[in-house]
PDB file of N, CA and C in Angstrom:
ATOM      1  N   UNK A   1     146.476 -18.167 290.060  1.00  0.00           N
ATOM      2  CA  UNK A   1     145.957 -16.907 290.546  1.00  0.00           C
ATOM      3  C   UNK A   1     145.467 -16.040 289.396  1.00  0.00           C
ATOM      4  N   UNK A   2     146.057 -16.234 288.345  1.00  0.00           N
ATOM      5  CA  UNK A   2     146.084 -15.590 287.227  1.00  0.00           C
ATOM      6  C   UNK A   2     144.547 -15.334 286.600  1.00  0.00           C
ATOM      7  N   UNK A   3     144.206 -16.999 286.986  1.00  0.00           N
ATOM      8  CA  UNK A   3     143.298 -17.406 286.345  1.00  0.00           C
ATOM      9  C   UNK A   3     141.905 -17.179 287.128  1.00  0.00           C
ATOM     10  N   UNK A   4     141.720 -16.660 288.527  1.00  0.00           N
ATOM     11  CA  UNK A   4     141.290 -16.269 289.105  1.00  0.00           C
ATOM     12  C   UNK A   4     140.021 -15.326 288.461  1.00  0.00           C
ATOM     13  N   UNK A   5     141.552 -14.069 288.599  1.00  0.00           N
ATOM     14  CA  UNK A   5     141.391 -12.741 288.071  1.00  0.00           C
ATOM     15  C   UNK A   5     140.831 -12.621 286.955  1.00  0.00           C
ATOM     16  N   UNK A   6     140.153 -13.157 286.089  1.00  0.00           N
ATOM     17  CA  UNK A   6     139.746 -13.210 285.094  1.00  0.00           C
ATOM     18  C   UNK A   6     138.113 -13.877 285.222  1.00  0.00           C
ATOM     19  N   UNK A   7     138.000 -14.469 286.364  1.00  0.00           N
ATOM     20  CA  UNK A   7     136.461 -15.191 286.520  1.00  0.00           C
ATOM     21  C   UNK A   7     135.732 -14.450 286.444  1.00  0.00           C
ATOM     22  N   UNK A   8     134.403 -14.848 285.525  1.00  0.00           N
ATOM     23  CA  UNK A   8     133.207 -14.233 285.887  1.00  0.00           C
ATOM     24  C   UNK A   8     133.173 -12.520 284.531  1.00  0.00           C
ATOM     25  N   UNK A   9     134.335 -12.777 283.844  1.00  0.00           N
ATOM     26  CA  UNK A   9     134.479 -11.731 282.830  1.00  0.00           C
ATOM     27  C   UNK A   9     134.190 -12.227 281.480  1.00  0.00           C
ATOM     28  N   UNK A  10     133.596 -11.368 280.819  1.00  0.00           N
ATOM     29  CA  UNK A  10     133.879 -12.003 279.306  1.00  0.00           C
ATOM     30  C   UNK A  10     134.764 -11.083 278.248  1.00  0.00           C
ATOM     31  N   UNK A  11     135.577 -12.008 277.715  1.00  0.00           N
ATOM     32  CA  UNK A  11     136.669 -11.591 276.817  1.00  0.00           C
ATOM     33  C   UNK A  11     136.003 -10.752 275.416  1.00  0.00           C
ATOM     34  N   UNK A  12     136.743  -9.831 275.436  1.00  0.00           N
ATOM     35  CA  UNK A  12     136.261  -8.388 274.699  1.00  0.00           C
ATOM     36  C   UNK A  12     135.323  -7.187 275.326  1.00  0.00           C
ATOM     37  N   UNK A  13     134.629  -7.761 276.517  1.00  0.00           N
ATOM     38  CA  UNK A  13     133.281  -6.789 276.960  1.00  0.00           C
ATOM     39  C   UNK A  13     133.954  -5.598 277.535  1.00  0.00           C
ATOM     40  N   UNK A  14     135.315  -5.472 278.165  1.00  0.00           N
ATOM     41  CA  UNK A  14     135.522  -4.915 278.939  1.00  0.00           C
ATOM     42  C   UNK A  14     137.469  -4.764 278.650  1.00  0.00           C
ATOM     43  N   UNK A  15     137.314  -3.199 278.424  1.00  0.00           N
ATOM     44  CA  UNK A  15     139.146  -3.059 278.497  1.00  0.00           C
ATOM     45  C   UNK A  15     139.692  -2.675 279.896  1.00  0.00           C
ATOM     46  N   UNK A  16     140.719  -3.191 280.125  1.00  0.00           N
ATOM     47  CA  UNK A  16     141.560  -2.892 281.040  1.00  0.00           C
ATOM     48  C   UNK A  16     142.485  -1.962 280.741  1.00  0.00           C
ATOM     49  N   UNK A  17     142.508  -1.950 280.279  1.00  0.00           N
ATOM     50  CA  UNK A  17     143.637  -0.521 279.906  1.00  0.00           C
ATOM     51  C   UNK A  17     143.026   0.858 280.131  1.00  0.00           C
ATOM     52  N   UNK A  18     143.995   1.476 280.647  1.00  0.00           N
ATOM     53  CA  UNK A  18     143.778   2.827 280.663  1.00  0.00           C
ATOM     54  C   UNK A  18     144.413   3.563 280.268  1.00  0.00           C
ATOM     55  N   UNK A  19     143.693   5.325 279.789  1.00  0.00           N
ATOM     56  CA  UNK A  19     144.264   6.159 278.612  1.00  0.00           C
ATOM     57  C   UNK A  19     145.485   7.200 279.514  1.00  0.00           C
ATOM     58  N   UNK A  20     146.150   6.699 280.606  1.00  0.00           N
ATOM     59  CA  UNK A  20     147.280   7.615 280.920  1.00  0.00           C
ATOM     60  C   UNK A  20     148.128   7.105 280.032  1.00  0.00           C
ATOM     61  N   UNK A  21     149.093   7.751 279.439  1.00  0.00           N
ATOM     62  CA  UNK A  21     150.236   8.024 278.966  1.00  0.00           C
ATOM     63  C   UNK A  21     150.026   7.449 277.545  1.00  0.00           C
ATOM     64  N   UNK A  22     148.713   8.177 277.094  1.00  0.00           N
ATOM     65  CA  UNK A  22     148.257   7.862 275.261  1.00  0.00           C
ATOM     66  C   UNK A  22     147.951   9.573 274.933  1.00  0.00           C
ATOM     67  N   UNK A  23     148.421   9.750 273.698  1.00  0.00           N
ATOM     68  CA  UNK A  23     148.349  10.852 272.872  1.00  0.00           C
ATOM     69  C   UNK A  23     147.189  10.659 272.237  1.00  0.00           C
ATOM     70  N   UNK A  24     146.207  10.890 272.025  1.00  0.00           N
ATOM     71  CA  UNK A  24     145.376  10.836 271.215  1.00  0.00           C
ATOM     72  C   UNK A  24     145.625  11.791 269.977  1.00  0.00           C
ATOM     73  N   UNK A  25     144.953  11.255 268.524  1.00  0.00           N
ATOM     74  CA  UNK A  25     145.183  11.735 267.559  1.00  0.00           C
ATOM     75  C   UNK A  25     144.893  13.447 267.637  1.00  0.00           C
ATOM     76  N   UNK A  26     145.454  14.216 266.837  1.00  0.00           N
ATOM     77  CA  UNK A  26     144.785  15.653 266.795  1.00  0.00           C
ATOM     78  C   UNK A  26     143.550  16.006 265.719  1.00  0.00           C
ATOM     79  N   UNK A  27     142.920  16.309 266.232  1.00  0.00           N
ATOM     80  CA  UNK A  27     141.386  16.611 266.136  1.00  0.00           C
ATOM     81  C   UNK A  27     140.768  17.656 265.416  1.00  0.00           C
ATOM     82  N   UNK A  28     139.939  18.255 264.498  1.00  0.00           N
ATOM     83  CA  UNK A  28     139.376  18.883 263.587  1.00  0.00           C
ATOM     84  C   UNK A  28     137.790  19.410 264.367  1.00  0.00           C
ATOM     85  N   UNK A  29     137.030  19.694 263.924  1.00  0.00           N
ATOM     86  CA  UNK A  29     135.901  20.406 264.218  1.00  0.00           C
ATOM     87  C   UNK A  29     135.307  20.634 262.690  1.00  0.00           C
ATOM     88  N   UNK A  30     134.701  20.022 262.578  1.00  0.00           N
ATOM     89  CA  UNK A  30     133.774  20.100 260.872  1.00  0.00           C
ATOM     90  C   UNK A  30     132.240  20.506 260.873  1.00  0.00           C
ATOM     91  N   UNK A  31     131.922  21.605 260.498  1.00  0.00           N
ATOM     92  CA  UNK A  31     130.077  22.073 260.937  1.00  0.00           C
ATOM     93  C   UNK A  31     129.267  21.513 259.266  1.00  0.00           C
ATOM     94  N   UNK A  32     128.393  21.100 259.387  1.00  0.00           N
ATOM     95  CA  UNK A  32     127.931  21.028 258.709  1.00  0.00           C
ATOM     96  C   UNK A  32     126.451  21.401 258.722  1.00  0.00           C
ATOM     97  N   UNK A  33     125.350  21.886 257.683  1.00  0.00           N
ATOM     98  CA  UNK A  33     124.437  22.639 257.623  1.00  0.00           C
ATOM     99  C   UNK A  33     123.614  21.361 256.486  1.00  0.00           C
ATOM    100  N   UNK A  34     122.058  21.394 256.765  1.00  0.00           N
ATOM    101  CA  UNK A  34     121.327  21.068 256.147  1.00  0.00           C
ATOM    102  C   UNK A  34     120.149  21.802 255.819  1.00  0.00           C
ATOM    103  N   UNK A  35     119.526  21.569 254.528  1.00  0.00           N
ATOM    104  CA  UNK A  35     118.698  22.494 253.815  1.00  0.00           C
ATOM    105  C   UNK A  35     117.672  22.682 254.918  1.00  0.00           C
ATOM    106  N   UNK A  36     117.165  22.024 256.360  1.00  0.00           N
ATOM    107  CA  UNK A  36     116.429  22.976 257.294  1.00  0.00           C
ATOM    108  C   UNK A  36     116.880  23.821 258.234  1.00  0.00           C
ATOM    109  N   UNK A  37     118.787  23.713 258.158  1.00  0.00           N
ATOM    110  CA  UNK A  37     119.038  25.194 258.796  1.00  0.00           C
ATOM    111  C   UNK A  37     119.903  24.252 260.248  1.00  0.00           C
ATOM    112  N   UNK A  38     119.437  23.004 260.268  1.00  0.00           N
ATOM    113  CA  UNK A  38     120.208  22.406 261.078  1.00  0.00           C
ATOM    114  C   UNK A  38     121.630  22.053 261.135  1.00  0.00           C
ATOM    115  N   UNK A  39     122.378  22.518 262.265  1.00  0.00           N
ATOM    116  CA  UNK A  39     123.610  22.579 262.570  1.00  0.00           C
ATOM    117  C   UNK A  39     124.706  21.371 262.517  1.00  0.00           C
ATOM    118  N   UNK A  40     124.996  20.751 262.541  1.00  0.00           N
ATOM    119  CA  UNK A  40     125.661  19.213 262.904  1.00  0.00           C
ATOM    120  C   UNK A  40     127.297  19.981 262.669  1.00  0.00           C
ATOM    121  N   UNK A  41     128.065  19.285 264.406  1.00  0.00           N
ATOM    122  CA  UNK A  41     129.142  19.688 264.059  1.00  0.00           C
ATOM    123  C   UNK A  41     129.997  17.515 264.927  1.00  0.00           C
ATOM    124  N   UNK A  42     130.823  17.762 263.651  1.00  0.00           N
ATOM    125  CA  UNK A  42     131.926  16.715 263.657  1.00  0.00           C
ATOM    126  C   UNK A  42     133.305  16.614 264.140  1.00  0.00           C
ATOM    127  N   UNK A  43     133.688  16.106 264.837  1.00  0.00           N
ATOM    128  CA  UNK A  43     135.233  16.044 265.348  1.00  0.00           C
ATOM    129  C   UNK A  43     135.903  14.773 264.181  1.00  0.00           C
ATOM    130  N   UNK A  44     136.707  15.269 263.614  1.00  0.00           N
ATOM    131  CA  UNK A  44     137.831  14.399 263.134  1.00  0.00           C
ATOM    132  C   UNK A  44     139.069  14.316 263.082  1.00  0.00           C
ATOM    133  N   UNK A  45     140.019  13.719 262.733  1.00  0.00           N
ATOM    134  CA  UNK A  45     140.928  13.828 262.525  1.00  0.00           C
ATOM    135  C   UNK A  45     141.839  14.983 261.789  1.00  0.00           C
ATOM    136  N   UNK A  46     142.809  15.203 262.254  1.00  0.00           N
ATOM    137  CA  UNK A  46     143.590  16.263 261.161  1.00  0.00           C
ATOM    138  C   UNK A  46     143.512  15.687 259.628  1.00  0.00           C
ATOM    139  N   UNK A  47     144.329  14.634 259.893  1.00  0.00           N
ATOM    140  CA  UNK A  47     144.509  13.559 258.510  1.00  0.00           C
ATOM    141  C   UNK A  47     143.494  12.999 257.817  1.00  0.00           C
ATOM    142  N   UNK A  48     142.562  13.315 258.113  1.00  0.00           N
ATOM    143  CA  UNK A  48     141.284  12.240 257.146  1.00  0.00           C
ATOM    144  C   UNK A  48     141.012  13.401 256.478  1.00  0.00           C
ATOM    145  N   UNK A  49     140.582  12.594 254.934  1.00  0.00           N
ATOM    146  CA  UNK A  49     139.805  13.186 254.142  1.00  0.00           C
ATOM    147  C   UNK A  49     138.354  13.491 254.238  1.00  0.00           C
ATOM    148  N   UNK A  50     137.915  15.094 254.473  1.00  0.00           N
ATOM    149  CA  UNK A  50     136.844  15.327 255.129  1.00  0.00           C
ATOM    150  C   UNK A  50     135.558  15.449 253.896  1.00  0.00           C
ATOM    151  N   UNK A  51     134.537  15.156 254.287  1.00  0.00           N
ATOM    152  CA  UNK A  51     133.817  14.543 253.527  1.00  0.00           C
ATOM    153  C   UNK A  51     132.666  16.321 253.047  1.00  0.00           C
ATOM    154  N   UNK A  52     132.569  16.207 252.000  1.00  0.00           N
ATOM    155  CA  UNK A  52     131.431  17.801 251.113  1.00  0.00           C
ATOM    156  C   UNK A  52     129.899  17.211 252.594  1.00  0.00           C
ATOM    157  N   UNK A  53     129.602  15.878 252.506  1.00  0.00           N
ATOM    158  CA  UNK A  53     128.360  15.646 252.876  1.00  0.00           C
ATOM    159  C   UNK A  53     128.575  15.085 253.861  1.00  0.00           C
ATOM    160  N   UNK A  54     127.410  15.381 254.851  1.00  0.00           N
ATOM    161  CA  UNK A  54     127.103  14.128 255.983  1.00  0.00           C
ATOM    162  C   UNK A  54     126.011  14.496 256.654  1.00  0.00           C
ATOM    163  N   UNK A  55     125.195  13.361 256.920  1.00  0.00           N
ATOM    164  CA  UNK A  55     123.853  12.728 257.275  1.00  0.00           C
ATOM    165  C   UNK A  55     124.012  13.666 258.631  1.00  0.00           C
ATOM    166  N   UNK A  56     122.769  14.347 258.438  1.00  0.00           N
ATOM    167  CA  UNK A  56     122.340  15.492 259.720  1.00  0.00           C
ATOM    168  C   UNK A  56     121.640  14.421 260.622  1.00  0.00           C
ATOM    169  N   UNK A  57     122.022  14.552 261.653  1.00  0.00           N
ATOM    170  CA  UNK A  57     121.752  13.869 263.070  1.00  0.00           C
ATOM    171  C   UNK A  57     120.314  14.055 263.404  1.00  0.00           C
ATOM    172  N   UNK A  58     119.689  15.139 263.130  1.00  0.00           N
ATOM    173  CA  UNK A  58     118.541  15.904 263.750  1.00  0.00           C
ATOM    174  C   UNK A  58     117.754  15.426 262.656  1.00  0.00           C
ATOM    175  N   UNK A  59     117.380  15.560 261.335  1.00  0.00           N
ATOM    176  CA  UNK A  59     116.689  15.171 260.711  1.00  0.00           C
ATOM    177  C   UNK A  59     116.623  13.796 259.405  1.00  0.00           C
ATOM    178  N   UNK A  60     118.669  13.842 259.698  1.00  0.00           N
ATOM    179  CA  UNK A  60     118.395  12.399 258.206  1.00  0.00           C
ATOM    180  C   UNK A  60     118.381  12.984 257.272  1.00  0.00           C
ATOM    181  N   UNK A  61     118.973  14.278 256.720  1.00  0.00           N
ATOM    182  CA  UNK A  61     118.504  14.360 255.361  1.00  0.00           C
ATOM    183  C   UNK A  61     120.052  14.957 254.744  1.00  0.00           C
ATOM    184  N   UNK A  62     120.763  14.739 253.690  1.00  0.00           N
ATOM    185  CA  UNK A  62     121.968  15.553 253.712  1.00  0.00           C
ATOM    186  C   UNK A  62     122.448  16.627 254.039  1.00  0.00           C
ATOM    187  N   UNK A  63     123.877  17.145 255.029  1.00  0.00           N
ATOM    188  CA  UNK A  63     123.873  18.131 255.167  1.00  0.00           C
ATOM    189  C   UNK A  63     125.164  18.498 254.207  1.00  0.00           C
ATOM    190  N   UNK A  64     125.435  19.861 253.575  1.00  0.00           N
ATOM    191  CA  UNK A  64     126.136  19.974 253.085  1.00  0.00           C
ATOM    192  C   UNK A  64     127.598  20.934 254.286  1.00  0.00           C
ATOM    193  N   UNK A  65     129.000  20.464 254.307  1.00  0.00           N
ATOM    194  CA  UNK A  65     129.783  21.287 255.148  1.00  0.00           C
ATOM    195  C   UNK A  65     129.913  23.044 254.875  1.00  0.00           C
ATOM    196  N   UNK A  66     129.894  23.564 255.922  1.00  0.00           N
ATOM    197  CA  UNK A  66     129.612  25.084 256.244  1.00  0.00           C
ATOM    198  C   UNK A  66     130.427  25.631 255.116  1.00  0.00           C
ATOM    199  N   UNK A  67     131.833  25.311 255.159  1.00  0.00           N
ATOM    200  CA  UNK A  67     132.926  26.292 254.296  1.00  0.00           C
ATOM    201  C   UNK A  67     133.313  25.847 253.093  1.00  0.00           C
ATOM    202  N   UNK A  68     132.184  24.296 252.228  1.00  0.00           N
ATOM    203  CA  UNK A  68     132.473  24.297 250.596  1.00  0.00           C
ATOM    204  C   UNK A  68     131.278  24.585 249.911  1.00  0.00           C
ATOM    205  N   UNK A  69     131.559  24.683 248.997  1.00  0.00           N
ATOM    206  CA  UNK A  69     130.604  25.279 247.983  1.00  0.00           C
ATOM    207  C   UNK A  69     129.489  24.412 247.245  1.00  0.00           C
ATOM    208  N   UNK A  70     128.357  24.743 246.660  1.00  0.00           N
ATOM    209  CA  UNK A  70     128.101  23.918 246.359  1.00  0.00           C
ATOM    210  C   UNK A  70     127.888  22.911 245.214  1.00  0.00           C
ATOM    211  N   UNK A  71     127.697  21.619 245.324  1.00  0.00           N
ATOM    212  CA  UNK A  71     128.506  20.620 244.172  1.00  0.00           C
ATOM    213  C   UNK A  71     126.873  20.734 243.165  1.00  0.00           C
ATOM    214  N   UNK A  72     127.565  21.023 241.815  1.00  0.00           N
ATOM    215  CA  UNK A  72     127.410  21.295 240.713  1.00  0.00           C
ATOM    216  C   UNK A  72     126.338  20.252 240.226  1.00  0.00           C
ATOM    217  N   UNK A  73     125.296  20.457 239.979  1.00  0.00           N
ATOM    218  CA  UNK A  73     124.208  19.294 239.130  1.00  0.00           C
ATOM    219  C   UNK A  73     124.536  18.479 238.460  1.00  0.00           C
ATOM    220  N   UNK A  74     124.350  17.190 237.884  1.00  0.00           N
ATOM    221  CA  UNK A  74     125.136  16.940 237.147  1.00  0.00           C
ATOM    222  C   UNK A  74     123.905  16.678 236.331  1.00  0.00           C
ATOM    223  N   UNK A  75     123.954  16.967 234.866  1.00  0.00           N
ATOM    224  CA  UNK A  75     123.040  16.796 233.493  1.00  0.00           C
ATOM    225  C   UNK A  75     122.333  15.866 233.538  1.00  0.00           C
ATOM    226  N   UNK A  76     121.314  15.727 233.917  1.00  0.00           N
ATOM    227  CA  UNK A  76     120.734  14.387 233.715  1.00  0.00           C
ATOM    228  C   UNK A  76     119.382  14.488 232.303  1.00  0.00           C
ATOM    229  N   UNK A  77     119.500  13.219 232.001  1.00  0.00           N
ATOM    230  CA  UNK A  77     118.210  13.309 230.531  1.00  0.00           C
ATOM    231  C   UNK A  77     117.160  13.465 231.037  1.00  0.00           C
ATOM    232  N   UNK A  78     116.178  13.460 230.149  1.00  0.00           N
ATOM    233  CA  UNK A  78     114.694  13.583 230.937  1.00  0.00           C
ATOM    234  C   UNK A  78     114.252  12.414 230.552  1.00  0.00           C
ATOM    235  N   UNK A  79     113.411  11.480 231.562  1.00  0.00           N
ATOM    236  CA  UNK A  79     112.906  10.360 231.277  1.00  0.00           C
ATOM    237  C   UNK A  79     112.320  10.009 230.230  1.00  0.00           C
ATOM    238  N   UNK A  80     112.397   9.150 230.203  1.00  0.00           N
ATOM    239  CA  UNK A  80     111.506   8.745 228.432  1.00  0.00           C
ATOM    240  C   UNK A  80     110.417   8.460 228.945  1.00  0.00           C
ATOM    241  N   UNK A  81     108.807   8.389 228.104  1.00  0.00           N
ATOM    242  CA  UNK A  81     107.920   8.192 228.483  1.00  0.00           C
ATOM    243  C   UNK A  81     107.824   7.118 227.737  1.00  0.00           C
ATOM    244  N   UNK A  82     106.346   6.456 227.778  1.00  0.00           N
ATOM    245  CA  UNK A  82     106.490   5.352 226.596  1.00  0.00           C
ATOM    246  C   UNK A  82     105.603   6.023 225.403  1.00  0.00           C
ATOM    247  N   UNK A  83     105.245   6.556 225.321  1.00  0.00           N
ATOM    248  CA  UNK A  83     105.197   7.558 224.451  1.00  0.00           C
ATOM    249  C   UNK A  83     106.133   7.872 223.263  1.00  0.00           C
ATOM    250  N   UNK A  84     107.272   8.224 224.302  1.00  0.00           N
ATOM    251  CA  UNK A  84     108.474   8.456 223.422  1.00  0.00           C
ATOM    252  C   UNK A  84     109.356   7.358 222.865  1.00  0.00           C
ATOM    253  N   UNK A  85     109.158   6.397 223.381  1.00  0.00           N
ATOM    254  CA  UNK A  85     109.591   4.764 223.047  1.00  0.00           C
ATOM    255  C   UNK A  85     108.658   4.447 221.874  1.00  0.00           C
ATOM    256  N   UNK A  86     107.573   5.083 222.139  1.00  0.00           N
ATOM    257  CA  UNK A  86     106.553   4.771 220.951  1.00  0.00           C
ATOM    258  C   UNK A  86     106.778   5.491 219.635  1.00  0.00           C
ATOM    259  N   UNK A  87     106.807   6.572 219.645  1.00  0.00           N
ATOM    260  CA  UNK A  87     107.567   7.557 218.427  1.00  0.00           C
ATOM    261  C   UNK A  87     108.867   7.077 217.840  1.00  0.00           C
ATOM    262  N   UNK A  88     109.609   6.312 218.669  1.00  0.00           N
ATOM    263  CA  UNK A  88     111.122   6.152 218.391  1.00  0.00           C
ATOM    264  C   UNK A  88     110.798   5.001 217.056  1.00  0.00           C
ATOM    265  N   UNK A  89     109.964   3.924 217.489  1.00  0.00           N
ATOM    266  CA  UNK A  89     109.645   2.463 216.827  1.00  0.00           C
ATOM    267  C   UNK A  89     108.497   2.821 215.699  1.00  0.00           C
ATOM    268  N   UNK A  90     107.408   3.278 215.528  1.00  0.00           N
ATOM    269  CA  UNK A  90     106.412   4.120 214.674  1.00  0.00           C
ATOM    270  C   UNK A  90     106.094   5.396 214.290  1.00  0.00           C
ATOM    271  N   UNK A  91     105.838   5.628 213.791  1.00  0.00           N
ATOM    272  CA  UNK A  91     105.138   6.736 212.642  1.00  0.00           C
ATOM    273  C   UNK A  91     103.925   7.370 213.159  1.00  0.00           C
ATOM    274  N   UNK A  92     103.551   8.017 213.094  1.00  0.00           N
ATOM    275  CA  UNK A  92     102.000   8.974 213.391  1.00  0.00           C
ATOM    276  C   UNK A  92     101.088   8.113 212.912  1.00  0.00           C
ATOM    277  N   UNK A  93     101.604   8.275 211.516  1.00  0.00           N
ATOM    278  CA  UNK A  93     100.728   7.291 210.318  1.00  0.00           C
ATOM    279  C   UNK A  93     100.204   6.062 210.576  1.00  0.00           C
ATOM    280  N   UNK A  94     101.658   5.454 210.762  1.00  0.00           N
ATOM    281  CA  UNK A  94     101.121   3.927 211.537  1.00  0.00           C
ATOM    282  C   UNK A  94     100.387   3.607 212.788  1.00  0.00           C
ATOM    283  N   UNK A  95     100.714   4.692 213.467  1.00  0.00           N
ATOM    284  CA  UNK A  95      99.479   4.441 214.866  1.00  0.00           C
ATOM    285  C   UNK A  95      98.409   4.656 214.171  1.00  0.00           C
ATOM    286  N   UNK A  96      97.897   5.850 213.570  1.00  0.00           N
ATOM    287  CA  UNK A  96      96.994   6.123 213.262  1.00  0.00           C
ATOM    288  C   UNK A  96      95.930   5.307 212.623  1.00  0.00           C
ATOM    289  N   UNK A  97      96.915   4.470 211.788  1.00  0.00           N
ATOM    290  CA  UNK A  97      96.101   2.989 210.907  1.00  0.00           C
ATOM    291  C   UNK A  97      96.081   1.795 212.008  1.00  0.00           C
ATOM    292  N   UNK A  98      96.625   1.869 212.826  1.00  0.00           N
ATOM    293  CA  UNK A  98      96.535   0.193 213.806  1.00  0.00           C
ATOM    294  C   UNK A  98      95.441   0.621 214.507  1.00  0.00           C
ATOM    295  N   UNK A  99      95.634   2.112 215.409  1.00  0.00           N
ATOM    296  CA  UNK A  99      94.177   2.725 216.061  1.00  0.00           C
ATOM    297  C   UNK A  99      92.373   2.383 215.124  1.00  0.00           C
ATOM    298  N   UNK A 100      92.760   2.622 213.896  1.00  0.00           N
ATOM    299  CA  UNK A 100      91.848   2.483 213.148  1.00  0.00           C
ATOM    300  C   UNK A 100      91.525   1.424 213.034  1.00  0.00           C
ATOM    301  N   UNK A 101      92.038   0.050 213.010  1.00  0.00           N
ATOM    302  CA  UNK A 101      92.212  -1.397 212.766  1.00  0.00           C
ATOM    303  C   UNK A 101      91.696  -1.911 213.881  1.00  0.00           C
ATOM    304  N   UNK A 102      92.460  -1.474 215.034  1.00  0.00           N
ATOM    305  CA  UNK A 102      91.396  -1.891 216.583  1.00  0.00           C
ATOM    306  C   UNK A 102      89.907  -1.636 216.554  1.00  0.00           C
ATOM    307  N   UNK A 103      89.843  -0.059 216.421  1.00  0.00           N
ATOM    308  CA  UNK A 103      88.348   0.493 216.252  1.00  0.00           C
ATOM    309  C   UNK A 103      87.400  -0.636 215.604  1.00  0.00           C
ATOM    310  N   UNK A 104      87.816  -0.509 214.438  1.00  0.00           N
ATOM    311  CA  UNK A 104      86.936  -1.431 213.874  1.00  0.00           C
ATOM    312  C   UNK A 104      86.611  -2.936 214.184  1.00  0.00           C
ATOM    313  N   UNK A 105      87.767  -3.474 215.079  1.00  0.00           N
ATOM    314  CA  UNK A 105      87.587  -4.652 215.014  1.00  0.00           C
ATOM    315  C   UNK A 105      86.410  -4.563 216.435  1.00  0.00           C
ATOM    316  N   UNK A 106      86.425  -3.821 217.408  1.00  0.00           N
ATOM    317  CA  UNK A 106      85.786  -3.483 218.278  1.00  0.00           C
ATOM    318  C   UNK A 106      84.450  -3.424 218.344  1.00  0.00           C
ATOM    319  N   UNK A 107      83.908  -2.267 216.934  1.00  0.00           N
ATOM    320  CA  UNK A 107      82.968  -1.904 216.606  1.00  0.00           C
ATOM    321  C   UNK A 107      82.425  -3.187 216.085  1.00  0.00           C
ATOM    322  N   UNK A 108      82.770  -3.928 215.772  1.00  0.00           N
ATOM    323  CA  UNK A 108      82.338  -5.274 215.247  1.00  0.00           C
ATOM    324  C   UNK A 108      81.960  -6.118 215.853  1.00  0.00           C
ATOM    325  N   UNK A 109      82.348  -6.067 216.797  1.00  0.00           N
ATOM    326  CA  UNK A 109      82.274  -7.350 217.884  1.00  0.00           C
ATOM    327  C   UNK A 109      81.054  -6.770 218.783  1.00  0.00           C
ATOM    328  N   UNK A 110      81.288  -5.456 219.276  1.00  0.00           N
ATOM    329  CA  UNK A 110      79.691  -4.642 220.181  1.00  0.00           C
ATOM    330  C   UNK A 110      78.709  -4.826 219.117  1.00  0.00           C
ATOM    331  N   UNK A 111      78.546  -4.927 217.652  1.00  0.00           N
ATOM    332  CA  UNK A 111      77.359  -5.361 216.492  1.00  0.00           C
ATOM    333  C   UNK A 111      77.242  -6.574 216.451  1.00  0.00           C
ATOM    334  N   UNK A 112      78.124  -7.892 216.857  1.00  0.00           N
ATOM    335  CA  UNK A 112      78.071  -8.975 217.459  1.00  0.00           C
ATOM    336  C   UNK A 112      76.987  -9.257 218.413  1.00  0.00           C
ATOM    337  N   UNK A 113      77.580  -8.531 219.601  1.00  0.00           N
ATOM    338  CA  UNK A 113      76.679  -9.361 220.603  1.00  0.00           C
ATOM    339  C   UNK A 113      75.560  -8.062 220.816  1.00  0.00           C
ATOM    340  N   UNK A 114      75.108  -7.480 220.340  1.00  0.00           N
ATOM    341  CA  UNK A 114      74.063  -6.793 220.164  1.00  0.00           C
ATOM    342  C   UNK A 114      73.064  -7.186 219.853  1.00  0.00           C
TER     343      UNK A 114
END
């Protein structure tokens, strides 16, 4: 009979259980705000560690929570150009003479096929 009761179901799709006589955890309310002003509010747990950020529903873009402050820049370098990769490895001087060295070899070659 057992086995009945079970026809025609698939195992996991569907709980049988029901939520009389379950406590559910106690619950939080977390708002969070994103730089277009959009609202997003969160239910969590008492016990969880609640998070500075979370992904605004409405647009996708970080929202920061209503009542912390906000997190501090952190120093970043300024990109190197190659430019500056170039200064690091040569001299003014020495570009200046390889530039000159191309030129000419250039100018030579357009008196070539001229």
């Amino acid at each position: 009979m057992g086995e009945r009761a079970l026809r025609g179901t698939r195992l996991g799709a569907t709980s049988y259980e029901n939520d009389r006589n379950t406590d559910l955890a106690p619950r939080q309310e977390v708002s969070y705000t994103c730089p277009k002003g959009h609202l997003t509010t969160v239910p969590l747990a008492v016990e969880a560690e609640i998070p500075t950020n979370w992904e605004c529903r409405y647009c996708g873009s970080p929202a920061l929570r209503v009542d912390a402050e906000q997190p501090q820049q952190k120093k970043a370098k300024p990109p190197r150009t190659h430019w500056d990769m170039l200064l690091e490895r040569r001299s003014i001087e020495d570009l200046e003479e390889v530039l000159n060295e191309r030129l000419a070899i250039l100018r030579e070659q357009r008196r070539k096929s001229a």
